[in-house]
Protein backbone atom coordinates (compact mmCIF):
# COMPACT_ATOMS: atom_id res chain seq x y z
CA UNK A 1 -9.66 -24.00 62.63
CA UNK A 2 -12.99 -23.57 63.87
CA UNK A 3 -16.66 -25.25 63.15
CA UNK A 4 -20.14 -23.64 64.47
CA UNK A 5 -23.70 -24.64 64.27
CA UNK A 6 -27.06 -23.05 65.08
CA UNK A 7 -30.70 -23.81 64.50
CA UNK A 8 -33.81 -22.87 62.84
CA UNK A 9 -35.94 -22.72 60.43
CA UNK A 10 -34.72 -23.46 56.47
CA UNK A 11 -35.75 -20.01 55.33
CA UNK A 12 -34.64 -18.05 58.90
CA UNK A 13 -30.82 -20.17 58.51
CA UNK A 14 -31.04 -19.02 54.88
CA UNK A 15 -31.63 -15.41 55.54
CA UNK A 16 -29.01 -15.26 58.56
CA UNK A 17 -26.29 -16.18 56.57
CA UNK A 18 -26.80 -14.08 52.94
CA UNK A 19 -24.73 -11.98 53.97
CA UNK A 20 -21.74 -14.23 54.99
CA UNK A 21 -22.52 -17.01 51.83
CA UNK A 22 -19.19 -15.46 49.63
CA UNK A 23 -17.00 -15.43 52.75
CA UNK A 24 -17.89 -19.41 54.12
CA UNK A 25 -19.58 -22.98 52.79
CA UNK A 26 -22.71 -23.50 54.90
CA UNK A 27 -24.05 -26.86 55.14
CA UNK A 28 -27.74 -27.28 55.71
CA UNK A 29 -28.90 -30.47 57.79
CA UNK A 30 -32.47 -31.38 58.56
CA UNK A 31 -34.13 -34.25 60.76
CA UNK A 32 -37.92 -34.29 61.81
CA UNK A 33 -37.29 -32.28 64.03
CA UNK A 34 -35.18 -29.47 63.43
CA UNK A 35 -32.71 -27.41 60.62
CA UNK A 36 -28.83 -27.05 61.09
CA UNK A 37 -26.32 -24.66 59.75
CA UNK A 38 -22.65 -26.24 59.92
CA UNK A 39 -20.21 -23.87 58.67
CA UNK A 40 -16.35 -24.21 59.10
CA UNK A 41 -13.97 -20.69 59.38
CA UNK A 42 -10.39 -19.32 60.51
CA UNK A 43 -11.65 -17.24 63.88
CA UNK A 44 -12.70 -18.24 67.16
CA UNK A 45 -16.02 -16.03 67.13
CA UNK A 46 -19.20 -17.21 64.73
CA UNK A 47 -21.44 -15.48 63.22
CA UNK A 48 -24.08 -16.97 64.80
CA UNK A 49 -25.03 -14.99 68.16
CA UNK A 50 -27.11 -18.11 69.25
CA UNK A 51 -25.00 -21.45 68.45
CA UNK A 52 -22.08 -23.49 69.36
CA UNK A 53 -18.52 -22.90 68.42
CA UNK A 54 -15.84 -26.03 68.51
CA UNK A 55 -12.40 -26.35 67.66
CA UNK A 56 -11.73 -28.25 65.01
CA UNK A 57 -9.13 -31.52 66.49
CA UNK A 58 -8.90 -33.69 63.54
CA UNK A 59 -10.20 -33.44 60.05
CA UNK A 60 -10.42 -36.09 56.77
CA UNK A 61 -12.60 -35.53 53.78
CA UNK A 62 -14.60 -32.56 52.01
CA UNK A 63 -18.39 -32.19 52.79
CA UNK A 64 -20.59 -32.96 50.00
CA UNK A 65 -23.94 -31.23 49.22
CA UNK A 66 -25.68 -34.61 49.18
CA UNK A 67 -25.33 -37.60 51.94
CA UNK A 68 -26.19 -38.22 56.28
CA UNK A 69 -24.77 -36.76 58.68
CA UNK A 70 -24.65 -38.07 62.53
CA UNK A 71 -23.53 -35.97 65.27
CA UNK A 72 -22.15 -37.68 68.32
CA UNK A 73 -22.20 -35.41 71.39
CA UNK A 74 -19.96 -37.04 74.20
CA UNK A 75 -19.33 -35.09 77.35
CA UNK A 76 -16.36 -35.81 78.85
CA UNK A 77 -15.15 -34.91 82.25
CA UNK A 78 -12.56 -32.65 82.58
CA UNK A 79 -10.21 -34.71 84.66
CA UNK A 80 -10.48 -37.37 81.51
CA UNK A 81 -10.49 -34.94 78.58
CA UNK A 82 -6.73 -35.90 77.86
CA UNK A 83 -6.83 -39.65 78.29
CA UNK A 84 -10.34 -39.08 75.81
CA UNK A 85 -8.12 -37.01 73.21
CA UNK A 86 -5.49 -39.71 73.28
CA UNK A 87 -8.16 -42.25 72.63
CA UNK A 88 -10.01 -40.30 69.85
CA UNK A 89 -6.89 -39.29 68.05
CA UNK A 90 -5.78 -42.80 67.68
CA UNK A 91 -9.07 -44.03 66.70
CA UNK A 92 -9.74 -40.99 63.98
CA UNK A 93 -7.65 -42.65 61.01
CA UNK A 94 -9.85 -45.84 61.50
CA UNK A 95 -12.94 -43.82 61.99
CA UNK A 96 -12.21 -41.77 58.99
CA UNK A 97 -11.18 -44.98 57.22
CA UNK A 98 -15.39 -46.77 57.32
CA UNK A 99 -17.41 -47.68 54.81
CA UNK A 100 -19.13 -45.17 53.35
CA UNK A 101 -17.66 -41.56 55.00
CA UNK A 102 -17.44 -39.03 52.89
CA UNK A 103 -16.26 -36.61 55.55
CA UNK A 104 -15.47 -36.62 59.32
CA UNK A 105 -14.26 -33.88 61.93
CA UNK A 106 -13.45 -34.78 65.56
CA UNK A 107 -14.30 -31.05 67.42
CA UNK A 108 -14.21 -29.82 70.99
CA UNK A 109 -16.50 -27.33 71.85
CA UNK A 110 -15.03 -24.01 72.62
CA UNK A 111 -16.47 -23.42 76.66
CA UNK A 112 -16.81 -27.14 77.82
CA UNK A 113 -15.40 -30.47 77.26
CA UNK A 114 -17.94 -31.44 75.00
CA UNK A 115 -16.47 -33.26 72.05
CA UNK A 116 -18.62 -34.08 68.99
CA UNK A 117 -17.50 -36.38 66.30
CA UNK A 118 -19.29 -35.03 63.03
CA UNK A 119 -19.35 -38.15 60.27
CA UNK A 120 -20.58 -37.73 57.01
CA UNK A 121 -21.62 -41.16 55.12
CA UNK A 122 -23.09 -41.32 51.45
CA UNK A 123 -26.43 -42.41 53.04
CA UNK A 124 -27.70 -43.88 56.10
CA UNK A 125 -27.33 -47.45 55.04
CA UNK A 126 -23.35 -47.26 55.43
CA UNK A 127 -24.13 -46.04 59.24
CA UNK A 128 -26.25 -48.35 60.04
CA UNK A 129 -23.95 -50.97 58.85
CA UNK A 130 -21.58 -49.80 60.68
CA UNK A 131 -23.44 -49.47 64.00
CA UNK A 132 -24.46 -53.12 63.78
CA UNK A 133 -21.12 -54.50 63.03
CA UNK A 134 -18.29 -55.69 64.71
CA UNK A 135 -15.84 -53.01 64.58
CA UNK A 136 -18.55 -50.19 66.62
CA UNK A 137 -17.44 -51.89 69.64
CA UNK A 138 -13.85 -51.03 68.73
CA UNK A 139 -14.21 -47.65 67.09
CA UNK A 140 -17.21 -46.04 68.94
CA UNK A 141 -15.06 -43.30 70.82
CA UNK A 142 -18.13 -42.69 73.67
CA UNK A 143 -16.74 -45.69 75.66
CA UNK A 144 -13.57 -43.88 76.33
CA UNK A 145 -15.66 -41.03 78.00
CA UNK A 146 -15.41 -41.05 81.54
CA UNK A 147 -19.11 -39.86 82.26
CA UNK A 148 -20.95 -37.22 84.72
CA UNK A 149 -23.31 -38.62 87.52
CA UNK A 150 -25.88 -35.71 85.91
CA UNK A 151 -28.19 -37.81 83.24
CA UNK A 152 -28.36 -34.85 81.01
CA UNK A 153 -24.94 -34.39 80.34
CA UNK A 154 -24.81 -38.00 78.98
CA UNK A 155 -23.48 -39.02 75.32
CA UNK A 156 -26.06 -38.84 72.31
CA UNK A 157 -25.99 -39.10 68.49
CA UNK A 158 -27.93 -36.56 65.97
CA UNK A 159 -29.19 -37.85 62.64
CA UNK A 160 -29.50 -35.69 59.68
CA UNK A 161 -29.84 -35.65 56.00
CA UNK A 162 -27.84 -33.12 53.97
CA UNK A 163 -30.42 -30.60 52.23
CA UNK A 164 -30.95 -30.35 48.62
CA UNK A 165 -31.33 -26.57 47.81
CA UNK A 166 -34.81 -27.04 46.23
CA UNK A 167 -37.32 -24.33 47.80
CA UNK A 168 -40.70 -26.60 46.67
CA UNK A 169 -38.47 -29.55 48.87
CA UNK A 170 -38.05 -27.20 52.10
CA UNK A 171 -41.35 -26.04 52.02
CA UNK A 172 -42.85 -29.57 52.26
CA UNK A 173 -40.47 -30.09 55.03
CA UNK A 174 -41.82 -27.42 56.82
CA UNK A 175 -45.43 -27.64 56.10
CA UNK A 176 -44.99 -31.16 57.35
CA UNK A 177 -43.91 -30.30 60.50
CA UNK A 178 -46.50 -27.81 61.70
């Protein structure tokens, strides 16, 4: 199984995937920043000419139309990526297992070891929480990722909130940010 993402604008997303919306569930994601389309399918190529593709490594829960999403990219070099597999396949049932996740996917990017670990929570309270407690010492998977010397391929998290299919909503959004 396979996940990809790209970016954009709401309505350019929207339009990109019309004619794919009977064949897949697309998930819309927004920050102040920028859109995402998530989508998850059966064949190694997207649709997407300009996005990533990952394998999907481990999977719990069903993604809901409504909560936040955080991304955590963690580049792993590729004399650790099994030792970092070991690590993060142990750790998923406990990851999956938080407070508050409505959904999580563990996924490996398809050209590089770039693993992301995709968490839905049923708002951003129930993340925070998490990041301030005891257990993110334990559970947080980026400590098991032996890291490149290069400062840009270091480990980062994405927030998002899931959007609400409401046009007057998106447009806000977007007249906001220009």
């Amino acid at each position: 199984m396979y996940a990809s993402f790209t970016t954009g604008t709401y309505h350019f997303l929207k339009r990109l995937i019309q004619k794919h919306e009977h064949k897949h569930e697309f998930h819309f994601m927004k920050n102040n920043r920028t859109t995402v389309v998530y989508y998850e399918h059966e064949r190694k190529r997207s649709i997407f000419a300009a996005g990533k593709t990952y394998q999907i490594l481990a999977s719990e829960g069903t993604f809901q139309t409504k909560g936040f999403v955080t991304m955590e990219h963690i580049p792993v070099a590729s004399d650790a990526v099994s030792a970092f597999l070991g690590q993060a396949k142990n750790r998923f049932p406990d990851l999956a297992g938080r407070l508050g996740v409505v959904a999580i996917r563990l996924l490996k990017q398809v050209k590089k070891n770039e693993f992301v670990v995709l968490t839905q929570w049923k708002s951003d309270r129930y993340e925070e929480v998490w990041r301030t407690s005891p257990s993110y010492a334990f559970q947080n998977l980026q400590q098991f990722a032996r890291q490149s010397a290069y400062f840009a391929e270091r480990p980062f998290v994405n927030k998002y909130y899931m959007v609400v299919e409401d046009e007057e909503v998106i447009d806000e959004w977007e007249e906001h940010e220009e």
